[in-house]
Protein backbone atom coordinates (compact mmCIF):
# COMPACT_ATOMS: atom_id res chain seq x y z
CA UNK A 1 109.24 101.25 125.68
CA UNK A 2 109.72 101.00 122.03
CA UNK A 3 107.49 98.85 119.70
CA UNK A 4 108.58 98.14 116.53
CA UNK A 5 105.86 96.55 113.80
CA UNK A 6 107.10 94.49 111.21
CA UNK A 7 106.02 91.89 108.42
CA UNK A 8 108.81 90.68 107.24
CA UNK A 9 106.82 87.29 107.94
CA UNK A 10 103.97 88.22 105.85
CA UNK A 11 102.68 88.93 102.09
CA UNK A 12 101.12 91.91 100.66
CA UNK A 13 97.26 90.30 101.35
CA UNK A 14 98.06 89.77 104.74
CA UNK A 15 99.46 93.19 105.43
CA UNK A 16 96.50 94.55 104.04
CA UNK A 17 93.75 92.18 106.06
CA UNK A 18 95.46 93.02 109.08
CA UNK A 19 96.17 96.67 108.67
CA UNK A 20 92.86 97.41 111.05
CA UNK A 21 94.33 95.70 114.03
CA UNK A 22 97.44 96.56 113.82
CA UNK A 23 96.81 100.77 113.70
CA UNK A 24 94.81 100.29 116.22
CA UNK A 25 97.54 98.47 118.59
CA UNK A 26 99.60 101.19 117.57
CA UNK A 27 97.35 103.87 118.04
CA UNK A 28 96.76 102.52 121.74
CA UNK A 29 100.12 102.29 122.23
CA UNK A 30 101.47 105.50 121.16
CA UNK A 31 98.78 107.20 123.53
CA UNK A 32 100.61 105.42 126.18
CA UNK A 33 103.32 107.28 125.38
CA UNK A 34 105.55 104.52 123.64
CA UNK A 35 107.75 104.87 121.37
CA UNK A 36 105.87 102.97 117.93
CA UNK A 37 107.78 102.09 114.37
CA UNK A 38 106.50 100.41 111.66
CA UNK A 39 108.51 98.50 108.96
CA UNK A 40 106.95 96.26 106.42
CA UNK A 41 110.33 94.05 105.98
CA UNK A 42 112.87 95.26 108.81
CA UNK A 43 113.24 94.49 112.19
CA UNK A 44 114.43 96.68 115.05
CA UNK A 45 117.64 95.52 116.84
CA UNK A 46 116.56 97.60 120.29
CA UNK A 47 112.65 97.49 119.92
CA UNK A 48 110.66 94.97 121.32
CA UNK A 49 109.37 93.44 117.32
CA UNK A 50 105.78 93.04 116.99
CA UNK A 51 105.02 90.22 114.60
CA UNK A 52 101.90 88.75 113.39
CA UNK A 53 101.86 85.07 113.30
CA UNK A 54 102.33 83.53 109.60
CA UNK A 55 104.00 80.96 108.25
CA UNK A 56 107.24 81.25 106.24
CA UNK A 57 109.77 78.41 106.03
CA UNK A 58 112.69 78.95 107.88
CA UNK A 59 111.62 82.23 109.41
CA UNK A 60 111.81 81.09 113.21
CA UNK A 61 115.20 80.23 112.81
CA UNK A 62 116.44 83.34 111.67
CA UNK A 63 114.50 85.40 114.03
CA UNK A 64 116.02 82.66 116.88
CA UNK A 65 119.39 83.91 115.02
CA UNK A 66 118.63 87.16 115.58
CA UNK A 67 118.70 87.83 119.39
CA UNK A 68 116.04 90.15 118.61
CA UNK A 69 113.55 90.74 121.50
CA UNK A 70 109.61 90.24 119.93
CA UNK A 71 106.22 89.37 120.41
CA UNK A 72 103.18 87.97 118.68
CA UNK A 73 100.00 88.91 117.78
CA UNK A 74 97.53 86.69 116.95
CA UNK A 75 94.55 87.27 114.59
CA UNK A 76 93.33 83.67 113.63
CA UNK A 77 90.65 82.01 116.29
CA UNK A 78 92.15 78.83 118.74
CA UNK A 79 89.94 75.78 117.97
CA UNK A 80 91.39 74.06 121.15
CA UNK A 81 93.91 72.46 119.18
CA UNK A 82 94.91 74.59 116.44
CA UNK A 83 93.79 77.47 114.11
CA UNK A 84 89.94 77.47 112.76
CA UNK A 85 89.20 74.60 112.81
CA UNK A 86 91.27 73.88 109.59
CA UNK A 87 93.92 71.18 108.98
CA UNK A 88 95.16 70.88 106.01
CA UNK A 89 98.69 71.32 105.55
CA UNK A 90 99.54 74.83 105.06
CA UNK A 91 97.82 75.37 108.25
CA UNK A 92 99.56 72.09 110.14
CA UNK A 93 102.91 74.06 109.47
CA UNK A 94 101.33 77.63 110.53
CA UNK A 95 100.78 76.00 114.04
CA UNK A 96 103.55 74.45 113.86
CA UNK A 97 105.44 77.87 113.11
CA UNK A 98 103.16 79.93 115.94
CA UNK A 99 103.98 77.26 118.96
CA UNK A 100 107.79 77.37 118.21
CA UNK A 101 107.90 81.52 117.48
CA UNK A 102 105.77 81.38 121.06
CA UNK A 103 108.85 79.85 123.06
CA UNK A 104 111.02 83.11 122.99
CA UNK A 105 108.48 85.58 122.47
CA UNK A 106 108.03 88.02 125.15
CA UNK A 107 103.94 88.03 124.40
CA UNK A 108 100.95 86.91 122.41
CA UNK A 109 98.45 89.42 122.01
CA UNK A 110 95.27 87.81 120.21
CA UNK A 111 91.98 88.83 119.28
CA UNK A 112 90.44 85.69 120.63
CA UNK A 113 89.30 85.71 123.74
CA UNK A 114 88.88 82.29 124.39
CA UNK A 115 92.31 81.25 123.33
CA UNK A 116 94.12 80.00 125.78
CA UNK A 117 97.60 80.23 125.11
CA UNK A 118 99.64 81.09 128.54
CA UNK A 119 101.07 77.84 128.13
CA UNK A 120 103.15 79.11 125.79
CA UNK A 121 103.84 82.88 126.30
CA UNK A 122 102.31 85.52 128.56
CA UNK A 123 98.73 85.99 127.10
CA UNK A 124 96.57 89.43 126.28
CA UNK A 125 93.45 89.89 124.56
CA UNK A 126 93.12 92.81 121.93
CA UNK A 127 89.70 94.14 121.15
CA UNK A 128 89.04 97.68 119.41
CA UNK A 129 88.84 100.25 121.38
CA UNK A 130 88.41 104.52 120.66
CA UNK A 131 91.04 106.62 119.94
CA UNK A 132 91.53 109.96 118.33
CA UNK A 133 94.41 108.83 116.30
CA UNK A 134 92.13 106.73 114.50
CA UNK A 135 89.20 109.17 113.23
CA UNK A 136 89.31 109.55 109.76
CA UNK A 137 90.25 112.60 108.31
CA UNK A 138 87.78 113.67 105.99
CA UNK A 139 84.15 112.71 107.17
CA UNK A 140 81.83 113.27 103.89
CA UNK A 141 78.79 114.38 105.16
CA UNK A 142 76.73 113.45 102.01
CA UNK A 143 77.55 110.40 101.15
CA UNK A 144 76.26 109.32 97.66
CA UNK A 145 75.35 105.68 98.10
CA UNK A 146 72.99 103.78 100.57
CA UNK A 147 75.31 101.30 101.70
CA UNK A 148 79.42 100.12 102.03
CA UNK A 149 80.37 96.97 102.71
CA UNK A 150 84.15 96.16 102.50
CA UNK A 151 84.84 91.82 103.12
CA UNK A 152 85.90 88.98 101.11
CA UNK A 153 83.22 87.93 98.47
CA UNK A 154 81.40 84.46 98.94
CA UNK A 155 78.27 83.52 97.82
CA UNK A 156 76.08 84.30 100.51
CA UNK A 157 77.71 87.64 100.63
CA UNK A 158 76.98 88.25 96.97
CA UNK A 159 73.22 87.45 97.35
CA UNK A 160 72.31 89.89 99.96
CA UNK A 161 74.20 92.63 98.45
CA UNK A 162 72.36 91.27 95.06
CA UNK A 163 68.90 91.64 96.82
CA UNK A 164 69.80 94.76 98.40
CA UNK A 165 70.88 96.64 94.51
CA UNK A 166 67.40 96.02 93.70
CA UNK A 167 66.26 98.66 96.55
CA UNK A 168 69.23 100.45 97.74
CA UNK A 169 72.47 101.94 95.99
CA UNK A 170 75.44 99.89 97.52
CA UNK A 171 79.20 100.21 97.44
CA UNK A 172 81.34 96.54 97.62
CA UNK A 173 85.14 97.19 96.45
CA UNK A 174 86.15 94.41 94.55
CA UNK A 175 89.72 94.65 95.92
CA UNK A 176 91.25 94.18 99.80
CA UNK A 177 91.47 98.40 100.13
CA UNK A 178 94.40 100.03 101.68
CA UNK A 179 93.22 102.44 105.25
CA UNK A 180 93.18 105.42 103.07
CA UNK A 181 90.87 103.42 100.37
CA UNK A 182 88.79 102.19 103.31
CA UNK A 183 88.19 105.59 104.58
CA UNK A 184 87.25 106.92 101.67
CA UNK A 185 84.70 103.96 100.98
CA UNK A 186 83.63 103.68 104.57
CA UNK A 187 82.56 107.85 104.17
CA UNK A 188 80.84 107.50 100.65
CA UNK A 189 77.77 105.53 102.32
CA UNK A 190 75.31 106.33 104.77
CA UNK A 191 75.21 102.72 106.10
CA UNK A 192 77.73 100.31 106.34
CA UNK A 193 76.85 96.21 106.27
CA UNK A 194 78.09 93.92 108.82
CA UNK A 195 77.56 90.48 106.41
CA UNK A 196 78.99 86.93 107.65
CA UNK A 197 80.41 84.70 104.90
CA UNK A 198 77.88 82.26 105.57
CA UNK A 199 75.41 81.99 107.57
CA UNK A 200 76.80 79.84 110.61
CA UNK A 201 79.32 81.82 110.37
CA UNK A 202 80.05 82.58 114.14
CA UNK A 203 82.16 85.10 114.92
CA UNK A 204 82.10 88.97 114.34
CA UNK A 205 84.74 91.13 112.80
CA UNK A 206 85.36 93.56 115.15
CA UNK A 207 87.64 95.69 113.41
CA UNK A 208 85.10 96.41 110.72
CA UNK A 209 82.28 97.25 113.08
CA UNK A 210 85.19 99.44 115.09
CA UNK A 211 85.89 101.05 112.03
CA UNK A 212 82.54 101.81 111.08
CA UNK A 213 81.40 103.27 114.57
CA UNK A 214 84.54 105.76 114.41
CA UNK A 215 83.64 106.82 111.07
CA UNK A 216 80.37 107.68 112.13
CA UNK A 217 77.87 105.90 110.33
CA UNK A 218 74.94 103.76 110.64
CA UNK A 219 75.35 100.22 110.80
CA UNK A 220 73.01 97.01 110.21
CA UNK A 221 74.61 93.61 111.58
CA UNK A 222 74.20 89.86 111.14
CA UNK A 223 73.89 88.90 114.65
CA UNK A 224 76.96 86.05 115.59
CA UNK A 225 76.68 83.36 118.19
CA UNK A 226 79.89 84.61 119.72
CA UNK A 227 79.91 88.08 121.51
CA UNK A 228 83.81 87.90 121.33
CA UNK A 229 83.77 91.88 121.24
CA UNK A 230 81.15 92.10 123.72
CA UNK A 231 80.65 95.96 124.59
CA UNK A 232 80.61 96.38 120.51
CA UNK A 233 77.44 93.91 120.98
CA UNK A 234 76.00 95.88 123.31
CA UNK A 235 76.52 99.40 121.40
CA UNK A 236 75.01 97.81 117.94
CA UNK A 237 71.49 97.08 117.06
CA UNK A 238 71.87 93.65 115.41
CA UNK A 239 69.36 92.49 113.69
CA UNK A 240 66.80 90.17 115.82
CA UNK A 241 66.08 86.82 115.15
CA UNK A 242 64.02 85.60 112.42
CA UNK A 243 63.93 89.20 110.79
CA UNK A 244 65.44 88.85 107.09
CA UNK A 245 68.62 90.48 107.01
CA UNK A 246 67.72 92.96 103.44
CA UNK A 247 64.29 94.07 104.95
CA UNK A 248 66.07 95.27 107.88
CA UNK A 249 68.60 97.21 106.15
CA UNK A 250 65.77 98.91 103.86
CA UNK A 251 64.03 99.67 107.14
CA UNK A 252 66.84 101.02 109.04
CA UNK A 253 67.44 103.34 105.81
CA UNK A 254 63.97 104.71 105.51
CA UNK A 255 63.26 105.41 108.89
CA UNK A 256 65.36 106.98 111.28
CA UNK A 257 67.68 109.68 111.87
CA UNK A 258 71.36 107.68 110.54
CA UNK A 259 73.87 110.65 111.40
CA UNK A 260 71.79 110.67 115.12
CA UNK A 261 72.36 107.06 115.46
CA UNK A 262 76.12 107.21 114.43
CA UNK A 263 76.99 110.17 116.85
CA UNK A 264 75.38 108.70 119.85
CA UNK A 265 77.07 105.45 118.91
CA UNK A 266 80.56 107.12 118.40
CA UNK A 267 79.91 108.92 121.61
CA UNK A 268 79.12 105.65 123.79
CA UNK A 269 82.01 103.71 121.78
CA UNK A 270 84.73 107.14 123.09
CA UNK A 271 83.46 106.52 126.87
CA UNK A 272 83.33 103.30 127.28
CA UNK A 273 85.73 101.50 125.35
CA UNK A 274 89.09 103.80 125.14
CA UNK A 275 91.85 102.10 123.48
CA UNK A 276 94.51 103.60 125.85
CA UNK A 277 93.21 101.62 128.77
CA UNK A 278 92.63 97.98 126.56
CA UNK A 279 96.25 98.36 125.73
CA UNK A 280 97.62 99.27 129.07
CA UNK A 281 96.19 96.60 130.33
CA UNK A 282 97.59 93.99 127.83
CA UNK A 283 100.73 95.25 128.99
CA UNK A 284 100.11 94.40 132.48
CA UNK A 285 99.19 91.14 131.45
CA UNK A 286 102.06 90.35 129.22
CA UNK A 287 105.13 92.84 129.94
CA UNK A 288 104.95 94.33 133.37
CA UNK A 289 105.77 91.98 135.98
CA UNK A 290 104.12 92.57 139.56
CA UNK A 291 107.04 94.52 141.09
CA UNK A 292 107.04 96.99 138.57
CA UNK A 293 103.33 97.43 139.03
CA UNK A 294 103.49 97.76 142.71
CA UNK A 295 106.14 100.69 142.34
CA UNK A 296 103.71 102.10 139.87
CA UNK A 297 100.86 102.45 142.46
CA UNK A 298 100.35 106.09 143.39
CA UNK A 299 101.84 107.82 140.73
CA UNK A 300 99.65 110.10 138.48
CA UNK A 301 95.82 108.21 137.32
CA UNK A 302 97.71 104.76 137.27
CA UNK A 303 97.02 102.43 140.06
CA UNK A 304 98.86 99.84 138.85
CA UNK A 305 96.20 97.62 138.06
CA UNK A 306 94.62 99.71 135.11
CA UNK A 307 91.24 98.06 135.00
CA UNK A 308 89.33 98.73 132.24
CA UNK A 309 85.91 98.01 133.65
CA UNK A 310 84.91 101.94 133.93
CA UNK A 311 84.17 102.13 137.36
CA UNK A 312 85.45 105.01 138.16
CA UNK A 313 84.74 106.92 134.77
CA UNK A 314 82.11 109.35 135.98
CA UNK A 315 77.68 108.54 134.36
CA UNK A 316 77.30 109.35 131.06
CA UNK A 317 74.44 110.28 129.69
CA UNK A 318 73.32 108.05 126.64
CA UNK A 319 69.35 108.89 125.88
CA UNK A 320 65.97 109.96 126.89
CA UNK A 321 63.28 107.33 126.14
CA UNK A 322 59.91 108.67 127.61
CA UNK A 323 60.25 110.41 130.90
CA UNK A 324 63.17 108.50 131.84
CA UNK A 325 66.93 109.21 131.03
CA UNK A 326 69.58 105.84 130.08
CA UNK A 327 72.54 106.58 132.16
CA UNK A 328 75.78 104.18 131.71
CA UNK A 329 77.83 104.18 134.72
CA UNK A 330 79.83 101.24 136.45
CA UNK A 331 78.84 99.09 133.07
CA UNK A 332 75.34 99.24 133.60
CA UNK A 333 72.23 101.64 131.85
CA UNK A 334 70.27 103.04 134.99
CA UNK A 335 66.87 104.10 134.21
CA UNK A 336 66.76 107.70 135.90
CA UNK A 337 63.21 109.57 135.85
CA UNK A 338 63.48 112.55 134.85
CA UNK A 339 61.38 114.32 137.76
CA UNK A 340 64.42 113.64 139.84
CA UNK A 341 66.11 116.99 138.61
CA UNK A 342 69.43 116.15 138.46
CA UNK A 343 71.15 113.37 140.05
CA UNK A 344 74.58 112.33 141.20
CA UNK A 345 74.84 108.56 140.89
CA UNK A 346 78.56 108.66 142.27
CA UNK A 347 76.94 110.61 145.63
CA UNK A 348 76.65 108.34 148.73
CA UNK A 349 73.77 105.46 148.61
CA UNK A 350 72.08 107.95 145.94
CA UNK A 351 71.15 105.03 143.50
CA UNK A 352 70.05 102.85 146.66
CA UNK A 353 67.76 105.65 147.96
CA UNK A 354 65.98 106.26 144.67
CA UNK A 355 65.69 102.38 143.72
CA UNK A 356 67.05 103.10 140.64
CA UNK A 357 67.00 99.81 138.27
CA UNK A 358 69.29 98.92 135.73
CA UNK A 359 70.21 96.40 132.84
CA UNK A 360 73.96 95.57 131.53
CA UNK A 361 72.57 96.12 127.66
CA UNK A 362 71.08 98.79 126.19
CA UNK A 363 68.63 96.64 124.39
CA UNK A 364 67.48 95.35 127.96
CA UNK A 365 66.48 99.34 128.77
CA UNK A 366 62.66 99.40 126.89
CA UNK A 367 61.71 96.15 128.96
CA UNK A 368 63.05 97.66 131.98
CA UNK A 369 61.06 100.53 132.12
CA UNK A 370 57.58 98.39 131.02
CA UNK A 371 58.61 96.48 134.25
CA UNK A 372 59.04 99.70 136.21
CA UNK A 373 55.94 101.74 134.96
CA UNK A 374 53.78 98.37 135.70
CA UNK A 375 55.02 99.01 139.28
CA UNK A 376 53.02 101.80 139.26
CA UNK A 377 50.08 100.83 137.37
């Protein structure tokens, strides 16, 4: 198929706050094997036209005009009625604009995934996934300040980083930076900041913690009620409840090995979340229909169904803590003791004849082994 990207809908800012997301749809896609374009004002008679959901007056009727075949992504979070929560009138019209673009779009792919919008168009939900295309280019491997952090400033925002300058060198662009700008930040610092706007500030921004892991680095994270991006939770030490964000931080940059952390993280991040498989199955939510997956069954690795669950992704070996190693397979850690030599956790009954526990986080693994060693005691 051929994708074409375009923003003909949108303004400079939002091309900018929405770069992430979209080089990462098309990096997904283009490892598919698609055919991927990008235009920030034209359209592609012959593509399918990726838009992202805006409003401009008058722009559904010309794209109705058109004939042009498209779809929808959509970045903004479904409140059950409309978007955020807000309703003033600019954003009244937006909705307005997204529900009548939905009626003769081909999909909606949104980073929500509680939206429920198959009422409207076929539905897929977009989180960030690995992909070569999207390592930066030039990884500087000593960086010359403490910490990045790249967001929109608000007052909450500007006090941490305030406490933080009193103890720490810390990098905060005072501009929405291009990719190139971003990488170049992003590899400056040894740590970068995951920092919410305010504090009830519930959701996380996947795309900058996405960003981060590829570029290898260290990251400290204001935990979120939602776990929207939920195997990016489970890869990232947030920081636990009723520890102050700043002392954190300082602690995570004194102690520790930082490039150790990043690797390990980069490497979990490659095997368990590859962006080839999110998007292939977004497409088999939204574009393929079931007859065209049932004549895809039995040809090459696709089965048709493309599940992205990682079953049948072979263990991978994440750490040694004591005399045990963490071993994710089938989306769980296994604790494996290490005086087992080496084991096959894909042989027959292997993980039922050695009773071998596991937990779906890796922050669940130290209290699993207390509760297997007291087994013993």
């Amino acid at each position: 198929m051929w994708f074409h990207f375009c923003f003909a809908n949108h303004h400079s800012t939002g091309i900018l706050t929405t770069a992430d997301m979209r080089e990462c749809m098309m990096a997904g896609l283009m490892e598919l094997g698609h055919k991927v374009t990008f235009d920030e004002n034209q359209f592609a008679p012959g593509a399918i036209n990726v838009i992202f959901e805006h409003h401009v007056p008058g722009f559904a009727k010309k794209l109705f005009r058109s004939k042009l075949e498209y779809g929808i992504v959509s970045s903004e979070i479904f409140d059950g009625k409309m978007f955020n929560w807000k309703r003033d009138d600019f954003w009244i019209k937006r909705w307005k604009d997204f529900k009548k673009l939905s009626k003769k779009a081909k999909f909606i792919w949104t980073a929500d995934k509680n939206a429920v919008y198959d009422n409207l168009a076929p539905t897929g939900y977009f989180e960030p996934g690995y992909s070569d295309l999207l390592l930066p280019k030039d990884k500087n491997i000593t960086p010359n300040f403490d910490f990045v952090f790249f967001g929109l400033p608000s007052p909450y925002r500007s006090n941490m980083i305030d406490r933080l300058r009193k103890h720490a060198s810390v990098l905060w662009p005072d501009h929405i930076l291009s990719i190139p700008e971003l990488e170049t930040a992003i590899s400056s610092a040894k740590i970068g900041l995951h920092i919410k706007p305010h504090p009830e500030w519930p959701w996380p921004s996947g795309s900058r913690l996405s960003r981060l892991i590829l570029a290898g680095r260290d990251i400290v994270a204001e935990p979120t009620k939602s776990t929207s991006v939920l195997t990016l939770h489970e890869l990232i030490s947030f920081v636990p409840e009723g520890v102050d964000f700043v002392d954190f931080a300082l602690s995570r940059l004194a102690g520790g090995d930082w490039k150790k952390e990043a690797e390990d993280r980069l490497e979990q991040f490659k095997q368990r979340v590859p962006l080839k498989n999110i998007m292939e199955k977004m497409l088999d939510d939204t574009l393929y229909s079931r007859s065209s997956r049932k004549q895809r069954q039995g040809h090459g690795d696709d089965d048709g169904l493309r599940q992205i669950l990682g079953h049948f992704r072979p263990p991978v070996f994440v750490k040694s803590v004591g005399c045990y190693n963490i071993v994710f397979f089938k989306d769980e850690y296994f604790v494996v003791p290490q005086s087992l030599g080496g084991v096959d956790l894909q042989g027959k009954n292997v993980i039922k004849k050695h009773n071998l526990q596991s937990t779906k986080t890796l922050q669940g693994i130290d209290q699993l082994i207390n509760e297997i060693e007291c087994q013993w005691c």
